[in-house]
Protein backbone atom coordinates (compact mmCIF):
# COMPACT_ATOMS: atom_id res chain seq x y z
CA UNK A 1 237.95 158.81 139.44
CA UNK A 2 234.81 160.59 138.98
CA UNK A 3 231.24 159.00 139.21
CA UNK A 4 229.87 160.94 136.53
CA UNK A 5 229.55 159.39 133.00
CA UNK A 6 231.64 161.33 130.16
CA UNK A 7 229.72 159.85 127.49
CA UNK A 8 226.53 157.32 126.74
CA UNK A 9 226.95 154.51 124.53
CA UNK A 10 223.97 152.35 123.31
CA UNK A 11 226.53 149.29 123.86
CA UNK A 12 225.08 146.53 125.75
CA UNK A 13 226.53 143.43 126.78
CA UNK A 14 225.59 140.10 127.78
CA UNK A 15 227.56 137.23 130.16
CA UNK A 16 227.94 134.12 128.59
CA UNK A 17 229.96 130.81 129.70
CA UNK A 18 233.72 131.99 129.54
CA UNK A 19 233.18 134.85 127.92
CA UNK A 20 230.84 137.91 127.17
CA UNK A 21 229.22 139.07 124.11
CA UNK A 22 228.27 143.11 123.09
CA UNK A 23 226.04 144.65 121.05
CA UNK A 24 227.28 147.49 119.18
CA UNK A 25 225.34 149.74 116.95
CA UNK A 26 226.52 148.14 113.87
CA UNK A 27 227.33 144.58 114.97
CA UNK A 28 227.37 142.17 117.87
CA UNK A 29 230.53 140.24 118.84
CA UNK A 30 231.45 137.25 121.51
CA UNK A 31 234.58 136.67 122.91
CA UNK A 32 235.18 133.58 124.58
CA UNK A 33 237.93 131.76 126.28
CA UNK A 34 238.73 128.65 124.64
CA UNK A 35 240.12 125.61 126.65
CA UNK A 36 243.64 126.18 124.79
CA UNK A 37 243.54 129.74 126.48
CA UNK A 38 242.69 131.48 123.22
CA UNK A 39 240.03 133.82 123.06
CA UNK A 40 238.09 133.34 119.77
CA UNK A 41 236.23 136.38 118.77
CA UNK A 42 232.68 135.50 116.52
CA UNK A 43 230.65 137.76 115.48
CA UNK A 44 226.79 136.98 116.10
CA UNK A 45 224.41 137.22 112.85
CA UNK A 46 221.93 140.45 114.60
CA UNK A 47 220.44 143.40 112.81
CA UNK A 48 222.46 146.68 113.36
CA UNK A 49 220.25 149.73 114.63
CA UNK A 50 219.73 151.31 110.91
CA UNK A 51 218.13 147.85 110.36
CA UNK A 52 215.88 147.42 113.41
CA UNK A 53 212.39 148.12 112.37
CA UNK A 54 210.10 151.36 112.68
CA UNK A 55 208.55 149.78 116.00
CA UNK A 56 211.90 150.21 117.62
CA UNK A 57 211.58 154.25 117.15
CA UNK A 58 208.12 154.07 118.99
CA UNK A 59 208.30 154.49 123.12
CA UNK A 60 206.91 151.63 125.26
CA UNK A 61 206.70 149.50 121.84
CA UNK A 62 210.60 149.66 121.60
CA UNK A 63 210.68 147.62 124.91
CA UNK A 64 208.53 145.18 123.88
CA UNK A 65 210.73 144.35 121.01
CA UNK A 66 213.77 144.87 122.85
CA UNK A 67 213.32 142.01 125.14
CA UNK A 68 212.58 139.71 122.72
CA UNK A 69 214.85 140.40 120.19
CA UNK A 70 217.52 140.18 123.50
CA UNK A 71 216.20 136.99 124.09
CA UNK A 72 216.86 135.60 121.30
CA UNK A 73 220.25 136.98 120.34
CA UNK A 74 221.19 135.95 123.92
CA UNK A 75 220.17 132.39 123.88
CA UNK A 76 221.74 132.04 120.75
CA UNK A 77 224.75 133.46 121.88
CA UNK A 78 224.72 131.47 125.04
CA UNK A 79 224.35 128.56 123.60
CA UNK A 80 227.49 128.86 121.07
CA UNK A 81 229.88 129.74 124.02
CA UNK A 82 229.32 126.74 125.55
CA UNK A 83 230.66 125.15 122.15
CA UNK A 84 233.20 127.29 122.04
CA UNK A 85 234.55 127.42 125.59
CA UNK A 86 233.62 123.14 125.06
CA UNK A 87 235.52 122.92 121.83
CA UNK A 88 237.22 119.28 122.71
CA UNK A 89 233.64 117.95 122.96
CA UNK A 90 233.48 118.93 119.13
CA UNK A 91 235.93 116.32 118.28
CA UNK A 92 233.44 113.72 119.64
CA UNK A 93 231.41 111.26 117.17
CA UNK A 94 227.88 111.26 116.65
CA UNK A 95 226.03 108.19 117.53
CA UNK A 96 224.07 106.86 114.49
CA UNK A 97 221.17 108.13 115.69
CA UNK A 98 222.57 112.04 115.99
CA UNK A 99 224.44 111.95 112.97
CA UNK A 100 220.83 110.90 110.57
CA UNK A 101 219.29 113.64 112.88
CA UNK A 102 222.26 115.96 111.85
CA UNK A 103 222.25 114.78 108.02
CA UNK A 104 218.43 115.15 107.26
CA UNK A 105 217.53 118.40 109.58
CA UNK A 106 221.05 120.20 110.21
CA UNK A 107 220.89 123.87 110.99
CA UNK A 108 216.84 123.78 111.57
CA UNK A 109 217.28 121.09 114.11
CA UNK A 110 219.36 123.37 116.29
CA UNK A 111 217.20 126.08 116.00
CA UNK A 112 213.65 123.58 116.79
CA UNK A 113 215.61 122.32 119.57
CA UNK A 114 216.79 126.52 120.96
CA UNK A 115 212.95 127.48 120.22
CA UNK A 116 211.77 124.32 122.32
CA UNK A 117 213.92 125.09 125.18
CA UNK A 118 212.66 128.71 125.11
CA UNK A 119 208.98 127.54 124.82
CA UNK A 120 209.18 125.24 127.93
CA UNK A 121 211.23 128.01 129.85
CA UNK A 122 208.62 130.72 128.99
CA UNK A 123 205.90 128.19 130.41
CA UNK A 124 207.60 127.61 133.77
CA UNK A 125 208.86 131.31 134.49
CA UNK A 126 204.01 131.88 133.59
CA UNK A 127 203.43 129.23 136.41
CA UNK A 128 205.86 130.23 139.04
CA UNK A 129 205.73 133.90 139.02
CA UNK A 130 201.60 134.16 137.59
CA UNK A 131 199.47 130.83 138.57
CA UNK A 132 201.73 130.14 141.62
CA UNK A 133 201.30 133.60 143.11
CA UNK A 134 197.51 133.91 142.33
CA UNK A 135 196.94 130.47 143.39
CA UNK A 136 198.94 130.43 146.46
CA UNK A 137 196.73 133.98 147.65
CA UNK A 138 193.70 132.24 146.89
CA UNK A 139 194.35 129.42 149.30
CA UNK A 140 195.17 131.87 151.89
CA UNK A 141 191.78 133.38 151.42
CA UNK A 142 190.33 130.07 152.10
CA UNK A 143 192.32 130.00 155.66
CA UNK A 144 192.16 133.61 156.29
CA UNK A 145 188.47 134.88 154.56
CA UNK A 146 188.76 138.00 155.46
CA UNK A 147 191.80 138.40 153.03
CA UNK A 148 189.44 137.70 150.36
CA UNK A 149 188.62 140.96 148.18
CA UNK A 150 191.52 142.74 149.60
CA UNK A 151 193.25 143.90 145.96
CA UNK A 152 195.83 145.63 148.00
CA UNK A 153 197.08 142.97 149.76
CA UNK A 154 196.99 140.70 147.27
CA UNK A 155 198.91 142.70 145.10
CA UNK A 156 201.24 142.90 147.45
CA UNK A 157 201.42 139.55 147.72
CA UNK A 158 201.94 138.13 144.55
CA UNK A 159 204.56 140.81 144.00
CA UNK A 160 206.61 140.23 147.15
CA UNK A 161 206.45 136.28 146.54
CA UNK A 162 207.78 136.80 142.76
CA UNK A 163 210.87 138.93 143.69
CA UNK A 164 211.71 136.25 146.98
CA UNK A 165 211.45 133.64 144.19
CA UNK A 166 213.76 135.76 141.89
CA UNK A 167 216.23 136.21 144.22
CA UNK A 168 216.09 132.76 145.95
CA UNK A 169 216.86 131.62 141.71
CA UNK A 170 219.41 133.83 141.50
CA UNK A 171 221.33 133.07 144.61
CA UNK A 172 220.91 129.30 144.01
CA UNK A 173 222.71 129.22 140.91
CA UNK A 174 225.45 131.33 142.64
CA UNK A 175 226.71 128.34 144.35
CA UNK A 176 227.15 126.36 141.28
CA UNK A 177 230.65 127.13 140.08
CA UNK A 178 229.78 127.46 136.77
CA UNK A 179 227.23 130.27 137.18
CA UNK A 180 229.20 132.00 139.68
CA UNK A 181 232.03 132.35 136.53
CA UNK A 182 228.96 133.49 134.24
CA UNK A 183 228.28 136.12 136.95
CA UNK A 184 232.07 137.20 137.36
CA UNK A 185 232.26 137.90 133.56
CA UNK A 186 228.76 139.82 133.91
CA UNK A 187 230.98 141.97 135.85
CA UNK A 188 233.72 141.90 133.79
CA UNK A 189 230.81 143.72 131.18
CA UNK A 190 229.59 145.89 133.14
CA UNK A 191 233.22 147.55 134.36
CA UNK A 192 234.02 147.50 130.62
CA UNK A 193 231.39 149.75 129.71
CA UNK A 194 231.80 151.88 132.35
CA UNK A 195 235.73 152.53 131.51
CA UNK A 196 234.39 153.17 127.37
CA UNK A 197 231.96 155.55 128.68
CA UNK A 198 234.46 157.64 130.88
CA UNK A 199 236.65 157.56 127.22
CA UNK A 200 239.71 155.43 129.56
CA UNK A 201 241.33 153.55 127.24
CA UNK A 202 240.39 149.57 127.85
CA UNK A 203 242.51 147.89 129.62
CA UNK A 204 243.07 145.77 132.71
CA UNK A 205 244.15 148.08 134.50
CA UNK A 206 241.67 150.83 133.78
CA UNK A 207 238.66 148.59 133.72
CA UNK A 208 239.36 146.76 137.02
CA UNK A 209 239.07 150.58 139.23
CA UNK A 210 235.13 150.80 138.03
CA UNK A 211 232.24 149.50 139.97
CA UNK A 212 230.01 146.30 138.37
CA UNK A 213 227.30 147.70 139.18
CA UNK A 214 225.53 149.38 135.78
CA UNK A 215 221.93 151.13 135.60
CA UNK A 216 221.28 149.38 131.86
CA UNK A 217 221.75 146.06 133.34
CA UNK A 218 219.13 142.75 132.34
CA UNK A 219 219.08 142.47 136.12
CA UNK A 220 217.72 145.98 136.35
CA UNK A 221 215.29 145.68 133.86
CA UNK A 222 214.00 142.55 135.61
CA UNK A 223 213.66 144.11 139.00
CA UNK A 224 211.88 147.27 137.50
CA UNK A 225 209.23 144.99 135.82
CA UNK A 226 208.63 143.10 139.16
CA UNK A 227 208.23 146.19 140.71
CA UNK A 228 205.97 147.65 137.91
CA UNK A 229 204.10 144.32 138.43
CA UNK A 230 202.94 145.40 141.90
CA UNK A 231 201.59 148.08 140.62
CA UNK A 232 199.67 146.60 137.98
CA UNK A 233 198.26 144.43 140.27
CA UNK A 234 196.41 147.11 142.12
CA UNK A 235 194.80 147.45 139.13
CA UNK A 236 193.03 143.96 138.14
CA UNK A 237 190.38 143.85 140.34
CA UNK A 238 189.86 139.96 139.78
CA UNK A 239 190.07 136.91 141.82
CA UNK A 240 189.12 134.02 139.94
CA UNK A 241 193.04 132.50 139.15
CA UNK A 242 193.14 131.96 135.45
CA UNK A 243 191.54 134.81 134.59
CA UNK A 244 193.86 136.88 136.84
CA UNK A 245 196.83 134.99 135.66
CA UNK A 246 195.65 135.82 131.64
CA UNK A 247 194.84 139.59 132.02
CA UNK A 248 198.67 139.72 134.09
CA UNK A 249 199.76 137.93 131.16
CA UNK A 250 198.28 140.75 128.57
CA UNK A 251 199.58 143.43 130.61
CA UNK A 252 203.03 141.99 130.42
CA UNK A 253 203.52 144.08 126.91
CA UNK A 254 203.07 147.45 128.92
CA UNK A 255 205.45 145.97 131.83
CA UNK A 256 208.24 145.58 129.73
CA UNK A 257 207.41 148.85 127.07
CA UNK A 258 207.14 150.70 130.85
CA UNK A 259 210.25 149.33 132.32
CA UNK A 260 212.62 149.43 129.46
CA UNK A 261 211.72 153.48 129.04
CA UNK A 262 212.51 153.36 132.85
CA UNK A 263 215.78 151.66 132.39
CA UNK A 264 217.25 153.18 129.14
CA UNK A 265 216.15 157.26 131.09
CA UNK A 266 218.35 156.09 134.20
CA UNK A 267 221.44 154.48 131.42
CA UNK A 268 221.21 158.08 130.03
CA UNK A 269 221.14 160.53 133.24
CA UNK A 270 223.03 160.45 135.94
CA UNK A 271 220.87 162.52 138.79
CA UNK A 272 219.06 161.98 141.98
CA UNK A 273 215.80 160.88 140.41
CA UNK A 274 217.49 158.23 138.22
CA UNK A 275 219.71 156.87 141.13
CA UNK A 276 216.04 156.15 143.39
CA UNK A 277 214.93 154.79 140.21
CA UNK A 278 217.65 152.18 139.60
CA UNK A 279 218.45 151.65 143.33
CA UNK A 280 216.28 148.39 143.41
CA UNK A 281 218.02 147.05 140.30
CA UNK A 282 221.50 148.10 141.86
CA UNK A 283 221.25 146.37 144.90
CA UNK A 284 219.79 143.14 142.98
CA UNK A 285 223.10 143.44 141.05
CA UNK A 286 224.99 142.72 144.13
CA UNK A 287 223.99 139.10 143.49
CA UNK A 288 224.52 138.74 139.63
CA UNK A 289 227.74 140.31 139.31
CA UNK A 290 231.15 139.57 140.84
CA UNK A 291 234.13 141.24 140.57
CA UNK A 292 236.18 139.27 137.48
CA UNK A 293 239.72 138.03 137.20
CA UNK A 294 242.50 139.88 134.36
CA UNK A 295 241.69 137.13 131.96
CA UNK A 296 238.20 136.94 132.42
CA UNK A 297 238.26 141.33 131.61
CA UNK A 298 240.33 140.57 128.86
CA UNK A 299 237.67 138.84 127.06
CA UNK A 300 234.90 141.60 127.84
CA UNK A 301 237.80 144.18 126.36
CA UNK A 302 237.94 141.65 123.13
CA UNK A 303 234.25 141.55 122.88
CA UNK A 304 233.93 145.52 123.29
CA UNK A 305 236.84 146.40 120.75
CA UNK A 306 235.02 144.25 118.26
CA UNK A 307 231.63 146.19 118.61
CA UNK A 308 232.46 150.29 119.59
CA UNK A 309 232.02 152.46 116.14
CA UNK A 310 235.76 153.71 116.54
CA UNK A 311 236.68 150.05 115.42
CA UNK A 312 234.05 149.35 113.08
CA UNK A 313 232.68 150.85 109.94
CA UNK A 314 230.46 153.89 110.09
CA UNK A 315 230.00 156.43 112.70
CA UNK A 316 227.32 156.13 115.72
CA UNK A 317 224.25 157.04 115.13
């Protein structure tokens, strides 16, 4: 099989619990495994590109949108496998208390209680990879003066400390055996793709001879902005923590606008330059992805079928 790509495809894809969803250029789909065994295919309420707005067209600002719209779609996502791949918990009564919550707030409660969750995640990923970094140097400094005023090192640093913590996250939640399913079905995605791009028609059998490794991969973009982060570093010249931690924080925009060009150049080429490029992100894959079973590939090949332009109406674009 050759290593080249035959074609790019704007699909992405995401893992979710027993099952994966994909984002096609006219509509997103999830397939998930059911506890009967049936794999229920949804699709997932998401603007198609000819709807995405103007910023979306504009380099750097693209990326900034892109993450957060991915967020979003993601979590939501996410969160409706579980019911789905849960469904006898469905069956269960409300207490009292949940079923007045249900009655008087219904689909908004849901949606307070997804943009809570996201609110207090968003807060704990600032303090443990921007105050605990900064914070953590500055203490040093206070043991070890002459580190203090070195940018370099400090950059350094922080940057090192935020991919160990990354990594040490990720590998955590590879020993719980739910994750480590999540993971094998971000495989699952990843091969899928990569069989639709070489134009192999998806099945099992096809799908299972790629690699899981994929240049457009979250984990990728992730690693890039970590990276990038270094880099910005050398650049605020500021001790004093909060302050360091908020001008990190308005930089993050050009991280992510910076990193996503990075990311979507090396899902288009296929060359020496992109494969340095999306080395890091490669090798962080080996930790997010696992290679999937037959029925966990089956649902990535529902999810795909649902979303490619062949099977849906309209051409790409």
């Amino acid at each position: 099989m050759s290593k080249n790509k035959t074609k790019y495809t704007s699909i992405g894809g995401q893992a979710l619990i027993e099952g994966v969803m994909m984002r096609g250029p006219f509509k997103t789909s999830m397939a998930v495994r059911s506890q009967s065994g049936e794999i229920v295919i949804e699709d997932v309420e998401n603007r198609n590109q000819a709807e995405r707005p103007k910023i979306y067209k504009i380099p750097l600002l693209r990326g900034v949108y892109a993450f957060i719209d991915s967020l979003r779609v993601g979590s939501k996502s996410l969160m409706r496998s579980a019911e789905l791949a849960g469904e006898a918990d469905e069956d269960e009564e409300l207490t009292p208390f949940e079923q007045k919550l249900n009655d008087i707030f219904g689909e908004k409660l849901f949606n307070a209680l997804l943009s809570v969750s996201m609110v207090l995640g968003i807060a704990v990923a600032v303090g443990l990879f921007f105050v605990v970094p900064s914070a953590m140097y500055s203490g040093l400094c206070y043991l070890m003066p002459f580190l203090k005023g070195n940018i370099l090192v400090r950059s350094i640093f922080e940057g090192v400390f935020k991919i160990i913590m990354f990594v040490l996250y990720i590998f955590l939640c590879t020993r719980l055996k739910d994750m480590h399913r999540v993971f094998e079905y971000h495989g699952a995605e990843h091969k899928t793709i990569f069989c639709y791009e070489a134009k192999q028609e998806l099945t099992v059998e096809n799908i299972r001879k790629f690699k899981r490794f994929h240049p457009r991969c979250g984990t990728s973009f992730i690693t890039v902005m970590l990276i990038l982060g270094i880099v910005i570093g050398f650049c605020i010249r500021i001790e004093t923590v909060w302050l360091r931690t908020l001008v990190r924080l308005c930089c993050l925009p050009i991280v992510m606008g910076v990193g996503y060009e990075i990311i979507r150049f090396c899902g288009k080429h296929d060359n020496a330059l992109t494969k340095i490029l999306s080395a890091p992100g490669m090798w962080m894959q080996h930790i997010t992805t696992f290679e999937p079973s037959d029925d966990q590939i089956e649902c990535a090949i529902a999810a795909m079928k649902a979303v490619i332009p062949e099977n849906s109406e309209g051409e790409i674009v």
